[in-house]
N, C-alpha and C. Protein backbone atom coordinates (compact mmCIF):
# COMPACT_ATOMS: atom_id res chain seq x y z
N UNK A 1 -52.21 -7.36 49.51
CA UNK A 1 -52.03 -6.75 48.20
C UNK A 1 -51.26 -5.44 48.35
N UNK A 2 -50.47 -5.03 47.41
CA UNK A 2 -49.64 -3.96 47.74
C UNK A 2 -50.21 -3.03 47.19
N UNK A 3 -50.15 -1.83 48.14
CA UNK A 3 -50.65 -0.25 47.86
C UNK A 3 -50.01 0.64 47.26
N UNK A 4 -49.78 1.53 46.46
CA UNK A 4 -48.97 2.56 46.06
C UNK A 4 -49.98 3.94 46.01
N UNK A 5 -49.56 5.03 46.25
CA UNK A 5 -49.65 6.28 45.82
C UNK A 5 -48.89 6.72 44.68
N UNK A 6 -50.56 7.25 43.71
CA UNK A 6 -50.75 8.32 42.56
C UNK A 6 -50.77 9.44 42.82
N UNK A 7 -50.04 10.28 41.91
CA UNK A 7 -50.79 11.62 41.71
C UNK A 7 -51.75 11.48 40.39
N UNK A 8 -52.49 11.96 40.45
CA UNK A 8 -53.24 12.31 39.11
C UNK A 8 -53.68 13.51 38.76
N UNK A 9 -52.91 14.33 38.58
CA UNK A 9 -53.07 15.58 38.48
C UNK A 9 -54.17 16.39 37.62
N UNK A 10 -54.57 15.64 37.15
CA UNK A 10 -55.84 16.06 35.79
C UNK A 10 -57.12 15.89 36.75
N UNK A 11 -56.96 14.93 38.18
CA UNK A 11 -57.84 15.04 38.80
C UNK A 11 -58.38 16.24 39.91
N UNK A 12 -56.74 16.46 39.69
CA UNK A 12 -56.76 17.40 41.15
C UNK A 12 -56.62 16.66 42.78
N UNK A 13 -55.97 15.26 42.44
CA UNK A 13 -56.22 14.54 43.57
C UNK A 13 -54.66 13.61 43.70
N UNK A 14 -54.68 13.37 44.72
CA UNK A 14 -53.68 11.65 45.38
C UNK A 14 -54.64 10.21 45.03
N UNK A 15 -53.83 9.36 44.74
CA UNK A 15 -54.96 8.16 44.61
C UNK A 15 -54.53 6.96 45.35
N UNK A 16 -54.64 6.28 46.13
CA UNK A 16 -54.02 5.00 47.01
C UNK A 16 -54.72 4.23 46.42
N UNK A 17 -53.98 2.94 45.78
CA UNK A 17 -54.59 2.17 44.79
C UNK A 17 -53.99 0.61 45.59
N UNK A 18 -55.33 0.24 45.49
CA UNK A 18 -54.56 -1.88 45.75
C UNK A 18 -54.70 -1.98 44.21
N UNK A 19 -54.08 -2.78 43.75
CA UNK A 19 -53.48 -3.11 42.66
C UNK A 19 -54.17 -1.85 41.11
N UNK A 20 -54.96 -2.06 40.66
CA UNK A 20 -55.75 -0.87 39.97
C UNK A 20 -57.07 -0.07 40.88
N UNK A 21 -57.06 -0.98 41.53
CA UNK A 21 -58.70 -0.21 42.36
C UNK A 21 -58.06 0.82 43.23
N UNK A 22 -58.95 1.81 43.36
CA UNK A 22 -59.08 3.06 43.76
C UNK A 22 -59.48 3.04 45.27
N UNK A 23 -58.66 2.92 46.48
CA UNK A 23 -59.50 2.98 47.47
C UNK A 23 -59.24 4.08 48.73
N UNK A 24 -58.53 5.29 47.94
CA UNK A 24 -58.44 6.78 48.56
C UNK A 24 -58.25 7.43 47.93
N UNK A 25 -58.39 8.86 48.51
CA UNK A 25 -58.41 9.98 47.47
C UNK A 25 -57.80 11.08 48.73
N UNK A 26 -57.09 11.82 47.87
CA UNK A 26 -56.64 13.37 48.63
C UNK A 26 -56.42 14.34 47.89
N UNK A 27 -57.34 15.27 47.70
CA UNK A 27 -57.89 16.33 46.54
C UNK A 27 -56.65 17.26 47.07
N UNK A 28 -56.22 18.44 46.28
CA UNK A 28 -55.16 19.11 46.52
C UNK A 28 -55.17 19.93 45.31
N UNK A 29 -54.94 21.44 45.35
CA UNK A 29 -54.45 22.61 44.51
C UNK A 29 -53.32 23.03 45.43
N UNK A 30 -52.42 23.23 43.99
CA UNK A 30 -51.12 23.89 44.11
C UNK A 30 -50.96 25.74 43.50
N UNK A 31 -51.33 26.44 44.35
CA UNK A 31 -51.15 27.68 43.76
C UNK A 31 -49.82 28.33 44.49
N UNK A 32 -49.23 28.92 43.85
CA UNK A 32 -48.02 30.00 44.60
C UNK A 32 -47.19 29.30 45.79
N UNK A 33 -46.47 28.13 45.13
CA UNK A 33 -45.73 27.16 45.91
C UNK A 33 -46.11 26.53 47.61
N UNK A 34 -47.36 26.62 47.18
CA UNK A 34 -48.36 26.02 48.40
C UNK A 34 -49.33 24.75 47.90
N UNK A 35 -49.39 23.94 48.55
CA UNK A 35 -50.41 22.70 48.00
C UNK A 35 -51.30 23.05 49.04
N UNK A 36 -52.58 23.29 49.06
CA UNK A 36 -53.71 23.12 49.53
C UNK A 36 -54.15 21.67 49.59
N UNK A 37 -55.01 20.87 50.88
CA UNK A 37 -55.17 19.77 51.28
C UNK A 37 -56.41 20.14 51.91
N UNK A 38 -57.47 20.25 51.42
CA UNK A 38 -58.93 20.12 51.71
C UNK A 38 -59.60 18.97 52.25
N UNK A 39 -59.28 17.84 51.73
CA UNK A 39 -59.87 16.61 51.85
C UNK A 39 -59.71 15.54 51.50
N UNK A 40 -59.64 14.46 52.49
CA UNK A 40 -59.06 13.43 52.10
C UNK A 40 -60.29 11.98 52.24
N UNK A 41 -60.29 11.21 51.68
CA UNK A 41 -61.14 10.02 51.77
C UNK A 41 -60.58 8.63 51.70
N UNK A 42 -61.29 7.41 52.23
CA UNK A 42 -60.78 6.20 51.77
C UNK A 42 -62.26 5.17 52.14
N UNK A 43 -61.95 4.60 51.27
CA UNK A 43 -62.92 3.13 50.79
C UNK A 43 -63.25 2.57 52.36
N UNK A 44 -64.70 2.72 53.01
CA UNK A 44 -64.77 1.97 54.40
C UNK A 44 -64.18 0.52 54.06
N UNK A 45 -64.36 -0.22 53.29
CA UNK A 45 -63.81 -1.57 52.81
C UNK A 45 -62.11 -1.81 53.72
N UNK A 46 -61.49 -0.72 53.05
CA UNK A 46 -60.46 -0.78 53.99
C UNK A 46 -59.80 -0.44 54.95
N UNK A 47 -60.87 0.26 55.77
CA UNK A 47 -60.86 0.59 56.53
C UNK A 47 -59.50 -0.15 58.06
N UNK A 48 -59.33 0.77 58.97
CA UNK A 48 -58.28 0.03 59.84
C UNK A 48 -56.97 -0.43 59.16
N UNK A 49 -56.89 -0.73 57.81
CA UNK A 49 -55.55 -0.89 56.89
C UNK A 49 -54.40 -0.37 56.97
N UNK A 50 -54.58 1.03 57.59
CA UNK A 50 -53.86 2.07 57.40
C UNK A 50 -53.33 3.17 56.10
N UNK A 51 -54.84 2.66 55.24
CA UNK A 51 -54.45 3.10 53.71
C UNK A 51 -54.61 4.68 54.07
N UNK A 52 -55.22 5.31 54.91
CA UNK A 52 -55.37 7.01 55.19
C UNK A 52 -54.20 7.64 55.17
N UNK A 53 -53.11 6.82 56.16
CA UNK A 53 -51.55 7.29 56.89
C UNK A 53 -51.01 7.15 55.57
N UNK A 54 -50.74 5.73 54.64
CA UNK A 54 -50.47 5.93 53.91
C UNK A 54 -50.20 6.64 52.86
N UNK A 55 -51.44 7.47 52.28
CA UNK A 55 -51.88 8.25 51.68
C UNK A 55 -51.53 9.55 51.73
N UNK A 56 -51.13 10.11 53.02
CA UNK A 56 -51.35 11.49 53.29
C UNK A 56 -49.80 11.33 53.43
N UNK A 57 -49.04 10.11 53.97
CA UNK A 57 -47.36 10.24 53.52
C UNK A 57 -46.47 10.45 52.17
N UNK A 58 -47.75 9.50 51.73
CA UNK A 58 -46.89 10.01 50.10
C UNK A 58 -47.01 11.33 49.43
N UNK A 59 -48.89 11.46 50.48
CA UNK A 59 -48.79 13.28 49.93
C UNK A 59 -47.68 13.95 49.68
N UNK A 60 -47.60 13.63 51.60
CA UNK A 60 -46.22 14.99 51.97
C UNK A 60 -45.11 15.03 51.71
N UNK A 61 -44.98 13.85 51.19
CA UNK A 61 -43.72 13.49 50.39
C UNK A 61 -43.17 14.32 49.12
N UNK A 62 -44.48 13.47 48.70
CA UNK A 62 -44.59 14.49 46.99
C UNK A 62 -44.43 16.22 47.42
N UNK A 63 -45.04 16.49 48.45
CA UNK A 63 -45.22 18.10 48.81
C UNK A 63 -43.72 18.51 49.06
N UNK A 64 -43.02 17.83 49.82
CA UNK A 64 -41.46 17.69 49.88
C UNK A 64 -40.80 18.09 48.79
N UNK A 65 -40.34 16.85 48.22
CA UNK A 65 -40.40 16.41 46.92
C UNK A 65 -39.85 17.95 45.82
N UNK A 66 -41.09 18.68 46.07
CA UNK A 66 -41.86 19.90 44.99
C UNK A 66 -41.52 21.05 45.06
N UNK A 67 -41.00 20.88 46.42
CA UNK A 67 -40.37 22.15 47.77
C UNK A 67 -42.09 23.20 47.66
N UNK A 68 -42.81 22.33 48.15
CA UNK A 68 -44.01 23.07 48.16
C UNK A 68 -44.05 23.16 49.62
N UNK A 69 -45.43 24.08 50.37
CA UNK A 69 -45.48 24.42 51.64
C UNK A 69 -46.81 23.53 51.90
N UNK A 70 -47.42 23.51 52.78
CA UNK A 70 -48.98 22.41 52.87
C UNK A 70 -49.81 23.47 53.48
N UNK A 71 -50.95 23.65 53.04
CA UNK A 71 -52.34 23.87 53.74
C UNK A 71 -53.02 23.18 53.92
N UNK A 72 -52.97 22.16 55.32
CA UNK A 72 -53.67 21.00 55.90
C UNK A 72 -55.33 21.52 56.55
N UNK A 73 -56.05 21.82 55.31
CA UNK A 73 -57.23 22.06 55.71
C UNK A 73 -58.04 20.69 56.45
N UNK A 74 -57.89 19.72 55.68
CA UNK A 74 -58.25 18.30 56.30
C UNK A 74 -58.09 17.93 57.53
N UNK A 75 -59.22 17.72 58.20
CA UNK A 75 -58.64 17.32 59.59
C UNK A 75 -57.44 15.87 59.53
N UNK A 76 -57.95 15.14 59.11
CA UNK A 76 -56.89 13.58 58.61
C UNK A 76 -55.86 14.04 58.61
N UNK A 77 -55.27 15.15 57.85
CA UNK A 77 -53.64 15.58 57.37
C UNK A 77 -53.04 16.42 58.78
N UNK A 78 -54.29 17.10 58.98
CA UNK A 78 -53.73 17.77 60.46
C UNK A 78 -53.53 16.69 61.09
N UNK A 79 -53.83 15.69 62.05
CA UNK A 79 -53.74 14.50 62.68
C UNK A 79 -52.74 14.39 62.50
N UNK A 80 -52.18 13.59 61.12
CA UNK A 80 -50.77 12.89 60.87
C UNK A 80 -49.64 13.78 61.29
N UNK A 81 -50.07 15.28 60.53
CA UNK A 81 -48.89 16.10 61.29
C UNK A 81 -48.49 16.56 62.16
N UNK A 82 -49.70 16.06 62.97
CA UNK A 82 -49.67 16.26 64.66
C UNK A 82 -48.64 14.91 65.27
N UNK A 83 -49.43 13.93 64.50
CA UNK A 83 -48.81 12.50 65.24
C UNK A 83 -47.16 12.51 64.34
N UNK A 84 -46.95 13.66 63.43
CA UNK A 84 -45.50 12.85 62.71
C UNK A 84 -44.49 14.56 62.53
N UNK A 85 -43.91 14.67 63.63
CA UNK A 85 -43.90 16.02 64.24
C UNK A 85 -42.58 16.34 62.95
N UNK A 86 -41.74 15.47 62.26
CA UNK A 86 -40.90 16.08 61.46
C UNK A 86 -41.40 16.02 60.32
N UNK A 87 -43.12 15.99 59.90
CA UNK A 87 -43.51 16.82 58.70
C UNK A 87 -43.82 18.40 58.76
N UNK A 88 -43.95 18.76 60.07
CA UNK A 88 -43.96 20.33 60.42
C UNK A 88 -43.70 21.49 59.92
N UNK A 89 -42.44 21.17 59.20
CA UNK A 89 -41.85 22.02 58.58
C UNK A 89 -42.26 22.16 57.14
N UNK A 90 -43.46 21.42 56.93
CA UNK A 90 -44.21 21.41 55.44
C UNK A 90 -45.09 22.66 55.12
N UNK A 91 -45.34 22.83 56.78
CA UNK A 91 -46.42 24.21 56.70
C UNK A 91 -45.95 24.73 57.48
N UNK A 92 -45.88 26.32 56.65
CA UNK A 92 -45.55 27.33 57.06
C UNK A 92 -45.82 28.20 58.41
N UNK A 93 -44.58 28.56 59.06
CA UNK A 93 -44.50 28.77 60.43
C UNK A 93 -45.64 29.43 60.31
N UNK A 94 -46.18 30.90 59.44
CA UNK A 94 -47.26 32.07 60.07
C UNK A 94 -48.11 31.04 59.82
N UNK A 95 -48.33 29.81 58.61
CA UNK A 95 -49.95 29.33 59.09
C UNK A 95 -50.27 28.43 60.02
N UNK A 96 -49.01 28.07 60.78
CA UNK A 96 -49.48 26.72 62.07
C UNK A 96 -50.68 26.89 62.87
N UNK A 97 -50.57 28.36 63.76
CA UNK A 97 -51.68 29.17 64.58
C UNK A 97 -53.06 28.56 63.59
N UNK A 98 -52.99 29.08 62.78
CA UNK A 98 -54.19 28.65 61.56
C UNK A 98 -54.96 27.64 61.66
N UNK A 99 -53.82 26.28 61.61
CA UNK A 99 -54.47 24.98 61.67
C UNK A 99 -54.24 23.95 63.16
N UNK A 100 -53.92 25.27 64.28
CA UNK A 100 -53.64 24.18 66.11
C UNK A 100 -52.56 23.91 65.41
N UNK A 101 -51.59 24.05 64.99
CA UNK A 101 -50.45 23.34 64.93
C UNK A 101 -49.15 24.04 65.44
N UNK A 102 -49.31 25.11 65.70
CA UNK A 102 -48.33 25.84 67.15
C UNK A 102 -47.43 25.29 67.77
N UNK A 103 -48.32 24.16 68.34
CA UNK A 103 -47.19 23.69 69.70
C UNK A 103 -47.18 22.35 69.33
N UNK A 104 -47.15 21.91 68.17
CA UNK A 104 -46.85 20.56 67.45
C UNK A 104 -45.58 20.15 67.51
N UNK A 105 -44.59 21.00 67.42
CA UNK A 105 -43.28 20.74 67.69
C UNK A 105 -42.55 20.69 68.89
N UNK A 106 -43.47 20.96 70.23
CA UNK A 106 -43.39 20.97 71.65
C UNK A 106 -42.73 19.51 72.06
């Protein structure tokens, strides 16, 4: 079944949807051209799917997109941007130290 990423902004969240069902979430505030990324979730159901990666790409996309900066409070989002070294430049050089992400671009 095919997946797409929502924003739903009234939620305050990302939504990874199989067809209407809801089976992730990635909560996010945008203040002062920064998206904050607190937390991210997905349905154990689908677990192994890869609906998480998914999810947190279209984030950063959209974060792209917005010319916004990321605060990857989430460990999940840190991960990806560890494992996907040309989203790096999403978050801001002074906050890398912040989130281990320093020598991500090594």
């Amino acid at each position: 079944m095919e997946s797409t990423v929502v924003d739903v902004p009234e939620k305050g969240r990302f939504e990874i949807r199989q067809g209407e069902r809801v089976v992730g979430l990635a909560s996010y505030h945008v203040d002062n051209g920064q998206m904050t990324l607190p937390h991210t979730e997905v349905d154990p159901s689908v677990g192994g799917q890869g609906m998480g990666t998914k999810l947190v790409a279209g984030v950063l996309t959209a974060a792209r997109e917005r010319g916004l900066t990321v605060l990857p409070y989430c460990s999940f989002v840190r991960h990806y941007i560890q494992q996907h070294p040309e989203d790096l430049d999403l978050v801001a050089e002074a906050d890398r130290p912040t989130f281990g992400l320093e020598t991500a671009a090594r």
